[in-house]
PDB file of N, CA and C in Angstrom:
ATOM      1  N   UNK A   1      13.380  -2.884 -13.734  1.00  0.00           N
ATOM      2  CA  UNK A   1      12.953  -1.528 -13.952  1.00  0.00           C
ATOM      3  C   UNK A   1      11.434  -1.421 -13.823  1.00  0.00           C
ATOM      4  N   UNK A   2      10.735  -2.483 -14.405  1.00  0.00           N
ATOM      5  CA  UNK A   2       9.330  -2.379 -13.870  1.00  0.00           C
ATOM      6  C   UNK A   2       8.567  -2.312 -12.975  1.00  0.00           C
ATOM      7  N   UNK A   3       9.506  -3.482 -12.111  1.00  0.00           N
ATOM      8  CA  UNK A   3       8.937  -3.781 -10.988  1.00  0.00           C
ATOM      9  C   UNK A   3       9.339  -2.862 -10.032  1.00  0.00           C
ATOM     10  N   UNK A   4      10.167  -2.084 -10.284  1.00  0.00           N
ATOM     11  CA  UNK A   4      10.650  -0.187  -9.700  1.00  0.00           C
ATOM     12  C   UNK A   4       9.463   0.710  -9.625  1.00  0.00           C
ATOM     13  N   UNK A   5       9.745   0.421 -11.098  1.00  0.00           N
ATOM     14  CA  UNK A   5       8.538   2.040 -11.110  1.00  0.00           C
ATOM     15  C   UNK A   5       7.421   2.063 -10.812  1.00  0.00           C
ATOM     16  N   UNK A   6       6.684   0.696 -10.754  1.00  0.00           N
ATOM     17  CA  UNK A   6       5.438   0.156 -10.683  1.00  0.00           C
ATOM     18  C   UNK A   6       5.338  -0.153  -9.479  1.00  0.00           C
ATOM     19  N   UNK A   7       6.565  -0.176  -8.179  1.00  0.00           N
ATOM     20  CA  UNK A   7       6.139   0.082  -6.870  1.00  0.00           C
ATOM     21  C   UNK A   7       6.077   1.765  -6.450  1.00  0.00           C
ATOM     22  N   UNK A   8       7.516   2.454  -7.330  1.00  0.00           N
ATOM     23  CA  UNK A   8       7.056   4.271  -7.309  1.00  0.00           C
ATOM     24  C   UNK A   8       6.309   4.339  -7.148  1.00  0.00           C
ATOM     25  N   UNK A   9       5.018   4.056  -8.465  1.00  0.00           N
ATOM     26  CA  UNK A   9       3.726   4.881  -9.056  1.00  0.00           C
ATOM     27  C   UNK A   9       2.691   4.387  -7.623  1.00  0.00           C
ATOM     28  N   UNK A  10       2.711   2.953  -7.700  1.00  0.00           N
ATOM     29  CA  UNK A  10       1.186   2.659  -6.727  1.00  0.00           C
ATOM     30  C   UNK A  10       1.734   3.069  -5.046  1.00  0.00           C
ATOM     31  N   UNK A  11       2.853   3.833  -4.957  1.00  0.00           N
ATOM     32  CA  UNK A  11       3.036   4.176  -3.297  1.00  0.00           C
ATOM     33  C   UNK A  11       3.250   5.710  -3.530  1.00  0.00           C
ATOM     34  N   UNK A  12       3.296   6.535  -4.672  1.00  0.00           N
ATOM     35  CA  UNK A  12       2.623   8.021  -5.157  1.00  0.00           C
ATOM     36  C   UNK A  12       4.624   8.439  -4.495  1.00  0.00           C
ATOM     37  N   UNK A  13       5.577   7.998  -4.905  1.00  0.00           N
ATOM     38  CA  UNK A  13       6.545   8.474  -4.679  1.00  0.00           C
ATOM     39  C   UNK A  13       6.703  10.085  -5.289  1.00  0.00           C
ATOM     40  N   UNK A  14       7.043  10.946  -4.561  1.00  0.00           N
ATOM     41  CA  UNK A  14       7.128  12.233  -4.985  1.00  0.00           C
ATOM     42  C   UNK A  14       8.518  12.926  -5.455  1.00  0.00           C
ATOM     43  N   UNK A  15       9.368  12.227  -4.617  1.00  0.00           N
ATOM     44  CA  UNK A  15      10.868  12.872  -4.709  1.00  0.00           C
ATOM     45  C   UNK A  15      11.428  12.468  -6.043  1.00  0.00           C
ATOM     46  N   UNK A  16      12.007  13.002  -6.669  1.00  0.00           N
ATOM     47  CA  UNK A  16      12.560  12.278  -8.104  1.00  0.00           C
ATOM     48  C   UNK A  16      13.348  11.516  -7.942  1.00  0.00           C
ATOM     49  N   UNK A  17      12.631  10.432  -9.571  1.00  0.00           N
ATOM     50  CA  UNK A  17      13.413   9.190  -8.958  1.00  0.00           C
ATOM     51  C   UNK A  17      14.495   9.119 -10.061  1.00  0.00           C
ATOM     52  N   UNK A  18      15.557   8.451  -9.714  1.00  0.00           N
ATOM     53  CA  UNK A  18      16.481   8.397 -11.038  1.00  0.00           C
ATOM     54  C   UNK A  18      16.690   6.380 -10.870  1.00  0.00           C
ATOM     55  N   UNK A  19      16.930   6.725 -12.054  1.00  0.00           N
ATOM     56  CA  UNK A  19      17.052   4.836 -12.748  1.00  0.00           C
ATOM     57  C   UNK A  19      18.808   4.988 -13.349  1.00  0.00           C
ATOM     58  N   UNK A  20      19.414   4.146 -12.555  1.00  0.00           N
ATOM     59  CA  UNK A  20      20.659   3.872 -12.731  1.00  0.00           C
ATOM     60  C   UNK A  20      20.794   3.210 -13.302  1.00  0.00           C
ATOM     61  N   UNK A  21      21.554   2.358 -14.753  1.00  0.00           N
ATOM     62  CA  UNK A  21      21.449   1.108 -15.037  1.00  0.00           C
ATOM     63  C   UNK A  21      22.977   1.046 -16.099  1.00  0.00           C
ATOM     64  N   UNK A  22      23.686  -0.395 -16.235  1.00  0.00           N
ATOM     65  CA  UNK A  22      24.434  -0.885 -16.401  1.00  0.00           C
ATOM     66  C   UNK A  22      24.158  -0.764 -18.194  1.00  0.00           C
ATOM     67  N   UNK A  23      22.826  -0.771 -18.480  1.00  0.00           N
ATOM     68  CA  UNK A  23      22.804  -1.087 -20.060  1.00  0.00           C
ATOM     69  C   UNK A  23      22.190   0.225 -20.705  1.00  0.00           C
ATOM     70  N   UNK A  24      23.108   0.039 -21.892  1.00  0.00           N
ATOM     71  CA  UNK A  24      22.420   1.333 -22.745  1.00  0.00           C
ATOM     72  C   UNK A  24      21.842   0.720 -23.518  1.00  0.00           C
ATOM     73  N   UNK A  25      20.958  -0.561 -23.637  1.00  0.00           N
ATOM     74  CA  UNK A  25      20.138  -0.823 -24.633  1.00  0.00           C
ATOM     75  C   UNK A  25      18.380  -0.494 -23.758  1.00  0.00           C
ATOM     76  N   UNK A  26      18.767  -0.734 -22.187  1.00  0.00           N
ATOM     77  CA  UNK A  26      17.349   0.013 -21.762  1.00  0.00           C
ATOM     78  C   UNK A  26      17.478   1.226 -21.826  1.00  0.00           C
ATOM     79  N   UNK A  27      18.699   1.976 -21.104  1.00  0.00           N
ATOM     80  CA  UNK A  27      18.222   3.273 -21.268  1.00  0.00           C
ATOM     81  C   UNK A  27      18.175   4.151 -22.792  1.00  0.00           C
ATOM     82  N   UNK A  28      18.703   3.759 -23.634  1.00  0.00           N
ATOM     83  CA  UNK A  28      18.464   3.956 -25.055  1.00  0.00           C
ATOM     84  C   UNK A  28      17.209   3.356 -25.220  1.00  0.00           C
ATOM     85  N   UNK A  29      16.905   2.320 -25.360  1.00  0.00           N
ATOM     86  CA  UNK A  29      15.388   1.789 -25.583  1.00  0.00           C
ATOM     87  C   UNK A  29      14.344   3.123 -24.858  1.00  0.00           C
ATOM     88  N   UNK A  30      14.317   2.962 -23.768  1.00  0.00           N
ATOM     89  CA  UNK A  30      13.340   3.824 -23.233  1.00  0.00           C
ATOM     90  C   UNK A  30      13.329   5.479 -23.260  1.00  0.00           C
ATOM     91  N   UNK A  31      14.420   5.970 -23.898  1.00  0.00           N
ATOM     92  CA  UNK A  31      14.822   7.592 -23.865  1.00  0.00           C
ATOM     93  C   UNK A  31      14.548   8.176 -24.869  1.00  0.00           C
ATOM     94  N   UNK A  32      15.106   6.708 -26.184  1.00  0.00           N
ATOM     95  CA  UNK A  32      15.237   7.772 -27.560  1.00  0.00           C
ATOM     96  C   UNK A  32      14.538   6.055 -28.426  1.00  0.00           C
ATOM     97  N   UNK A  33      14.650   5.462 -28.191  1.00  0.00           N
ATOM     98  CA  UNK A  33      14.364   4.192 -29.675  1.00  0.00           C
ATOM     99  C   UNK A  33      12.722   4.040 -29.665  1.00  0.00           C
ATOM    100  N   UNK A  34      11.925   4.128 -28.224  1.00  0.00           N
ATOM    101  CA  UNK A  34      10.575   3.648 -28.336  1.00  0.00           C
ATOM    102  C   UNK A  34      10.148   4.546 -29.047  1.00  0.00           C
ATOM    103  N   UNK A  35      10.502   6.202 -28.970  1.00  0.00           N
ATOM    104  CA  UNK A  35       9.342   6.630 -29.435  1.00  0.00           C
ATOM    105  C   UNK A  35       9.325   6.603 -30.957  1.00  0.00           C
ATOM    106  N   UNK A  36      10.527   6.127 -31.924  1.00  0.00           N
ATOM    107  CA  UNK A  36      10.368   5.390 -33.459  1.00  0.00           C
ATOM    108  C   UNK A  36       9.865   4.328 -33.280  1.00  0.00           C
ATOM    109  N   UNK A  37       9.914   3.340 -32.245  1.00  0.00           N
ATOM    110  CA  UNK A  37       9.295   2.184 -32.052  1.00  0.00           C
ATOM    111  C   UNK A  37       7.319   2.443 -32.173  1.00  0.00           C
ATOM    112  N   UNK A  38       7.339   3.270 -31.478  1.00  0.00           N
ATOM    113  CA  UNK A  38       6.140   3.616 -31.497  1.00  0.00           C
ATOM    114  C   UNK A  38       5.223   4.055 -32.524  1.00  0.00           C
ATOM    115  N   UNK A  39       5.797   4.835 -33.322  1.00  0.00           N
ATOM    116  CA  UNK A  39       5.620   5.697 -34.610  1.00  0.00           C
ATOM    117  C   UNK A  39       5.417   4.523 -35.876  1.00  0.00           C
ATOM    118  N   UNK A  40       6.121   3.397 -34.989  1.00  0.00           N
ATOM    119  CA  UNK A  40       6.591   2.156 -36.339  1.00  0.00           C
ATOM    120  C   UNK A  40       5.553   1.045 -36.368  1.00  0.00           C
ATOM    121  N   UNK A  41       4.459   1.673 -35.351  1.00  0.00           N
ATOM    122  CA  UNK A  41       4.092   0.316 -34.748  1.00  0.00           C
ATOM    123  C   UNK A  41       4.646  -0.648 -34.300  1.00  0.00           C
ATOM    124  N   UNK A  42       5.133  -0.782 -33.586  1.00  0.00           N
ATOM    125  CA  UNK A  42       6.164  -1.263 -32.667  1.00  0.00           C
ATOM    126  C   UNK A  42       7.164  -2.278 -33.588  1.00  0.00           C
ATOM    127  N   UNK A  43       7.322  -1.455 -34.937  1.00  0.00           N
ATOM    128  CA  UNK A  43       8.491  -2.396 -35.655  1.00  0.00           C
ATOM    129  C   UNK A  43      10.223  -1.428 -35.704  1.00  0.00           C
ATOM    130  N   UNK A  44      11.124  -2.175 -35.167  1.00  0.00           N
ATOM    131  CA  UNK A  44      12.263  -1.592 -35.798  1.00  0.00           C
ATOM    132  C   UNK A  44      12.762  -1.155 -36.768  1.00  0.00           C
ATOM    133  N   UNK A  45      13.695  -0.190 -36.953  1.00  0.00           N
ATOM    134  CA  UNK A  45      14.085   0.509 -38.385  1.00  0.00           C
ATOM    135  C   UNK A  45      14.503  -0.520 -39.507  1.00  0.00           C
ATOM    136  N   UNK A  46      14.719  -1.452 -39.202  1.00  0.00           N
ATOM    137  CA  UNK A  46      14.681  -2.653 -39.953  1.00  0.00           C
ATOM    138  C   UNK A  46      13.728  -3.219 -40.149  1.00  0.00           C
ATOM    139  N   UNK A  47      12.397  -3.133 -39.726  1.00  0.00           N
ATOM    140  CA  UNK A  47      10.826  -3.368 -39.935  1.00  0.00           C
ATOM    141  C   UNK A  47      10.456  -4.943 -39.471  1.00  0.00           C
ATOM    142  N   UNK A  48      11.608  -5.053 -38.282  1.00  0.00           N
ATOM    143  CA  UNK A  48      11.027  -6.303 -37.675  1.00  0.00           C
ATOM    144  C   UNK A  48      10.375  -6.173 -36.200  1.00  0.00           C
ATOM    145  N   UNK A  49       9.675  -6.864 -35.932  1.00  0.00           N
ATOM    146  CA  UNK A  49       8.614  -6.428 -34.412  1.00  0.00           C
ATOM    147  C   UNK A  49       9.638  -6.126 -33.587  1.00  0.00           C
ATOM    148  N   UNK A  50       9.422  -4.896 -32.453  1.00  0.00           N
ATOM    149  CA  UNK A  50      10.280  -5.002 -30.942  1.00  0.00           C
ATOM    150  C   UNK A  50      10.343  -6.401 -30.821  1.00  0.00           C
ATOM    151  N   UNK A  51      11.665  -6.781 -30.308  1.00  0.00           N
ATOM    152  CA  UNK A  51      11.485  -7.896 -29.400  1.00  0.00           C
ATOM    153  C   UNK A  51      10.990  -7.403 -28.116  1.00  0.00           C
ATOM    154  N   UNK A  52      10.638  -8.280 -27.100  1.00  0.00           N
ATOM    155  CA  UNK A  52       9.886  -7.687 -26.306  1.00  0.00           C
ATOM    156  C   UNK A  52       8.747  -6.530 -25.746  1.00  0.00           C
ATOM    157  N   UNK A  53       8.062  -6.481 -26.551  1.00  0.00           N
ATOM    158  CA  UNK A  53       7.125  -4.929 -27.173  1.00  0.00           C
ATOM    159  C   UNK A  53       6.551  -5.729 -25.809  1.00  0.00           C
ATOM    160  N   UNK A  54       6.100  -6.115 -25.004  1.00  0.00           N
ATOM    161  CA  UNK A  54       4.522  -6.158 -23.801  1.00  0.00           C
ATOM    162  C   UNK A  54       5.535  -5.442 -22.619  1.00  0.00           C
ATOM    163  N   UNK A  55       6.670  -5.721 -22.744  1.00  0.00           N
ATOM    164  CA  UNK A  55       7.641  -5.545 -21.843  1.00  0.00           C
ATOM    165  C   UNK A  55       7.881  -4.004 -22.303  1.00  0.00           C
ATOM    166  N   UNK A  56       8.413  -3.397 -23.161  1.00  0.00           N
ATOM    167  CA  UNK A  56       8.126  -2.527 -23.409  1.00  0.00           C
ATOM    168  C   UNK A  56       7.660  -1.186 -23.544  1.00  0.00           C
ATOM    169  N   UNK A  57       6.373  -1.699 -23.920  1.00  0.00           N
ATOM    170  CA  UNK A  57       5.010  -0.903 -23.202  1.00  0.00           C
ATOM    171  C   UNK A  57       4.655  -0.980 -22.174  1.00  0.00           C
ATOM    172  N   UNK A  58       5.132  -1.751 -21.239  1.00  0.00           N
ATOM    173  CA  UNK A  58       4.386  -1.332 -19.739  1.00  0.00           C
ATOM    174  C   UNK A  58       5.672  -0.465 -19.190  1.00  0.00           C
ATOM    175  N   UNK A  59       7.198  -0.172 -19.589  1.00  0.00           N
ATOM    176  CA  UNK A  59       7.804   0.304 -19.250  1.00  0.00           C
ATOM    177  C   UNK A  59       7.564   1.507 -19.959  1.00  0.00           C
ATOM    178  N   UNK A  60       6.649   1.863 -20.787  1.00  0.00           N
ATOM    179  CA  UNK A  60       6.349   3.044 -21.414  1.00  0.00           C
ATOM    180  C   UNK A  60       5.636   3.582 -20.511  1.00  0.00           C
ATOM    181  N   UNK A  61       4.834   2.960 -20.220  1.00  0.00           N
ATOM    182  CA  UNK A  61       3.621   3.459 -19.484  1.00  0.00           C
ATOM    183  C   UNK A  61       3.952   3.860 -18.213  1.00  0.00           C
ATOM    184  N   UNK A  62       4.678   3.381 -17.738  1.00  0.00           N
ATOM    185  CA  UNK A  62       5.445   3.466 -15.848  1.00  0.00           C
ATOM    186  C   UNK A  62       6.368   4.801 -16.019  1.00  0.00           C
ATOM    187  N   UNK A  63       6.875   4.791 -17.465  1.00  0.00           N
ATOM    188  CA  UNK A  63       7.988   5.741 -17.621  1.00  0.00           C
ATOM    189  C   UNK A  63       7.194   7.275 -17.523  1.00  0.00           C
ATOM    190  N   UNK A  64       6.442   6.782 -18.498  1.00  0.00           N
ATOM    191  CA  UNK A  64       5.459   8.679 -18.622  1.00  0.00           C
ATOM    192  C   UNK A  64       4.798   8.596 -16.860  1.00  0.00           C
ATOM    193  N   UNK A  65       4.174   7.678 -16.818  1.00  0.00           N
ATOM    194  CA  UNK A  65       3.265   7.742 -14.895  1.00  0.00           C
ATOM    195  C   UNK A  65       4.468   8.115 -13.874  1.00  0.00           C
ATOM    196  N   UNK A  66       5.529   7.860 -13.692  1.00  0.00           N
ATOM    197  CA  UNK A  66       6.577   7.988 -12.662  1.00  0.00           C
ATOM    198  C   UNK A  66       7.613   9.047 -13.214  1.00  0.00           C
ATOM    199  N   UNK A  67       7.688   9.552 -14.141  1.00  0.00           N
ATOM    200  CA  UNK A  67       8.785  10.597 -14.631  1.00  0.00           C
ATOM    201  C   UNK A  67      10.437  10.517 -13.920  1.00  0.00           C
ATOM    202  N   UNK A  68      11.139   8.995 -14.131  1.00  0.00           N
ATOM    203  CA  UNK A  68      12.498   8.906 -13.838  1.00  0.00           C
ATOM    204  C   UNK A  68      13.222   9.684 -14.750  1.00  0.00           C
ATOM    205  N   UNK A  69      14.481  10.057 -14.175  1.00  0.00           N
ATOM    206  CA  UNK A  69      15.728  10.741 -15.298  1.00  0.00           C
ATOM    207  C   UNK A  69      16.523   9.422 -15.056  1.00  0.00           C
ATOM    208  N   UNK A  70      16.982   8.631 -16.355  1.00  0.00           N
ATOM    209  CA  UNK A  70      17.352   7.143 -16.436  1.00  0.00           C
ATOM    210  C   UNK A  70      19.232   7.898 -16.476  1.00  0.00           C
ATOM    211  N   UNK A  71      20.588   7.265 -16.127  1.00  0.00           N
ATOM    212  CA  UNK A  71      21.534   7.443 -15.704  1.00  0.00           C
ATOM    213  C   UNK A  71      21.922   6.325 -15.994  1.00  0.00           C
ATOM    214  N   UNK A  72      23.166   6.310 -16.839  1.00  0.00           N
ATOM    215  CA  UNK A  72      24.123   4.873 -17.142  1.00  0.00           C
ATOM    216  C   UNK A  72      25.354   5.016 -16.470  1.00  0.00           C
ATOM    217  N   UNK A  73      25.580   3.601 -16.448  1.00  0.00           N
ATOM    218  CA  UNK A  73      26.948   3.651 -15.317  1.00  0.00           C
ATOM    219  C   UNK A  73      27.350   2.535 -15.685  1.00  0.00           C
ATOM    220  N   UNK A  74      28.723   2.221 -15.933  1.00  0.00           N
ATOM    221  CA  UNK A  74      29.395   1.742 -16.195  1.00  0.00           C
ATOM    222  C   UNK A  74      29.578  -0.044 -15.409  1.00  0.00           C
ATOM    223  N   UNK A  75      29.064  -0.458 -15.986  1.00  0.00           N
ATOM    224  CA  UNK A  75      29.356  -2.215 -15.048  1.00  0.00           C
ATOM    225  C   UNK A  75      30.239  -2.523 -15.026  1.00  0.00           C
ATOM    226  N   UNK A  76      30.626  -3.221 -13.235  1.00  0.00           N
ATOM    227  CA  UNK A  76      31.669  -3.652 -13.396  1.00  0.00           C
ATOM    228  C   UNK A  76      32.824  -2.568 -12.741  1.00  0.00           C
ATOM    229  N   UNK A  77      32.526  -1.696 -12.603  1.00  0.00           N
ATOM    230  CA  UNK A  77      33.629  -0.787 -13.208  1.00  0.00           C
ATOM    231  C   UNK A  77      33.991   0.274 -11.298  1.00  0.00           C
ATOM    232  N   UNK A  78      33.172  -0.605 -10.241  1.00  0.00           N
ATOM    233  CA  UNK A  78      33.337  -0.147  -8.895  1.00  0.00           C
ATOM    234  C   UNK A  78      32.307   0.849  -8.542  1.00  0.00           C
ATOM    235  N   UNK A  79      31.289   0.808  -8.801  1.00  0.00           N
ATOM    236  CA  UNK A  79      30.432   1.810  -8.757  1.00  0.00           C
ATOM    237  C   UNK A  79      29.298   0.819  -7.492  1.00  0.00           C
ATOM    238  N   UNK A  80      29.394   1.179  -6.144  1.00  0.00           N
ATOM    239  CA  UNK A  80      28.981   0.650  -5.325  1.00  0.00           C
ATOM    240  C   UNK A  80      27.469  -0.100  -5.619  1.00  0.00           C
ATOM    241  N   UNK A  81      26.161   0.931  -6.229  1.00  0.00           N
ATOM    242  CA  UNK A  81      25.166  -0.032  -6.256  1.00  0.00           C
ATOM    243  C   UNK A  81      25.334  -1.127  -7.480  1.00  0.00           C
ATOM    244  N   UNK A  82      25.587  -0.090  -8.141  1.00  0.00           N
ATOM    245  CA  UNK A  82      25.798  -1.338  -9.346  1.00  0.00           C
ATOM    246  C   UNK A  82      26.380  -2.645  -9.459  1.00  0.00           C
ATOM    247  N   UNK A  83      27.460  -2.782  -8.296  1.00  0.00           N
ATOM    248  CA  UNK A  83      27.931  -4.198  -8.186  1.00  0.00           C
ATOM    249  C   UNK A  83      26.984  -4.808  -7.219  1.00  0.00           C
ATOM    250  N   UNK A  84      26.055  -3.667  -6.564  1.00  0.00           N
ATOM    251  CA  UNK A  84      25.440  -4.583  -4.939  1.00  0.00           C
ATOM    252  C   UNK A  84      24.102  -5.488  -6.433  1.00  0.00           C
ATOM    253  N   UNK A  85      23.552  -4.979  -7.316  1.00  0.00           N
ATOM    254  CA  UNK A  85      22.460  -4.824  -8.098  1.00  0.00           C
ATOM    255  C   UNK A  85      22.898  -6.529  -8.665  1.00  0.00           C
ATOM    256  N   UNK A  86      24.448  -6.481  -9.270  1.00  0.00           N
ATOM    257  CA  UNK A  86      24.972  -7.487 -10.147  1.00  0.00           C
ATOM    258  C   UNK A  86      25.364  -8.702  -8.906  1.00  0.00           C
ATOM    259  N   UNK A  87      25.371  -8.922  -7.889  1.00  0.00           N
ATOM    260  CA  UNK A  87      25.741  -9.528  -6.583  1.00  0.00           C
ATOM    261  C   UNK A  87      24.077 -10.513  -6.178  1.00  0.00           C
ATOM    262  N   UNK A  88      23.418  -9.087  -6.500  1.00  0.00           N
ATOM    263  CA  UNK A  88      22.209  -9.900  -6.076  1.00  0.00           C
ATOM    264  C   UNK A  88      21.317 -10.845  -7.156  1.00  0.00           C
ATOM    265  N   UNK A  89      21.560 -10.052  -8.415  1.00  0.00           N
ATOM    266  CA  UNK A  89      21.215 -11.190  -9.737  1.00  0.00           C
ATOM    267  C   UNK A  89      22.193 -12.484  -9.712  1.00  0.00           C
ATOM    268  N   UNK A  90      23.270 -12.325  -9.799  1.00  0.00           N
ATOM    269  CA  UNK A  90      24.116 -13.617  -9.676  1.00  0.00           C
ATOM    270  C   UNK A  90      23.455 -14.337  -8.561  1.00  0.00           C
ATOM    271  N   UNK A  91      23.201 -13.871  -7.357  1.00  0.00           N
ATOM    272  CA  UNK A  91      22.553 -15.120  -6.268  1.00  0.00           C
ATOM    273  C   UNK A  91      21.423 -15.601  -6.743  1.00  0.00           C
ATOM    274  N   UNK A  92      20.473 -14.555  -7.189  1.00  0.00           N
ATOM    275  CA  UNK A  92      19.082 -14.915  -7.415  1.00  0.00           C
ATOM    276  C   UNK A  92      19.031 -16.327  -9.156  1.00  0.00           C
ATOM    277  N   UNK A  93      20.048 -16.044  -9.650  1.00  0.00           N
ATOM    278  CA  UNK A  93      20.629 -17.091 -11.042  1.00  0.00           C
ATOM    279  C   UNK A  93      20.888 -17.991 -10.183  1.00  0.00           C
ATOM    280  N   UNK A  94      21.661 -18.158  -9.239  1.00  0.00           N
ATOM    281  CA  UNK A  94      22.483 -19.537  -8.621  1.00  0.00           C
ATOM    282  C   UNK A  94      21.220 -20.076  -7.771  1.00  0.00           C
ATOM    283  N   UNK A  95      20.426 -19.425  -7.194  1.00  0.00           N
ATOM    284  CA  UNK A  95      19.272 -20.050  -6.664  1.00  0.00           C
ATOM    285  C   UNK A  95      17.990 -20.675  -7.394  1.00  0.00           C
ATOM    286  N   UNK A  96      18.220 -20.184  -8.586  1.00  0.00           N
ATOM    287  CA  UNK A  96      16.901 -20.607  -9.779  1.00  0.00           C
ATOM    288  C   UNK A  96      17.388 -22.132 -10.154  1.00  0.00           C
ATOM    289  N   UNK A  97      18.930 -21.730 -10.124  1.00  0.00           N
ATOM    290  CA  UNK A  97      19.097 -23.221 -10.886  1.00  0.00           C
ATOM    291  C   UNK A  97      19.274 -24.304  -9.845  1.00  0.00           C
ATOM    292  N   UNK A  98      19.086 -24.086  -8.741  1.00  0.00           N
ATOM    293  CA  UNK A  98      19.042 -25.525  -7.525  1.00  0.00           C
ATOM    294  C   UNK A  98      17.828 -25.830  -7.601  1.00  0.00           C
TER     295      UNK A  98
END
């Protein structure tokens, strides 16, 4: 997702972009949890640090600079990019570990 938006922003993409994604812990993270995250100093309602807060915040920052409407979709579940997305992580896993 970063490395998305952060090619959007520095090539001034204009058309709206939408962010498809398999997990509702990013698109929940980034829609509705950061901005208590934020408020919390980046501690959870349980008052322990974000995990990943650097990660985070630069997806904060890309999020307000690039203005995506984020879209969940179901993994797994035949939804053409989403398996091309999960096809290409599985190769890019099987190639890390040779």
């Amino acid at each position: 997702m970063i490395k998305a938006l952060s090619w959007a922003k520095h090539h001034d993409v204009a058309a709206p972009i939408v962010i498809r994604t398999d997990s509702q812990y990013v698109r929940q993270g980034i829609t509705a949890w950061i901005h208590r995250w934020k408020q919390n100093g980046w501690l959870t309602a349980g008052k322990k640090p974000v995990k990943n807060a650097e990660l985070w915040r630069s997806l904060d920052s890309l999020n307000t600079a690039v203005d995506p409407r984020w879209e969940w979709v179901r993994g797994h579940a035949g939804d053409e990019h989403n398996e091309a997305c999960d096809a290409a992580v599985q190769r890019e896993i099987y190639a890390q570990k040779q």
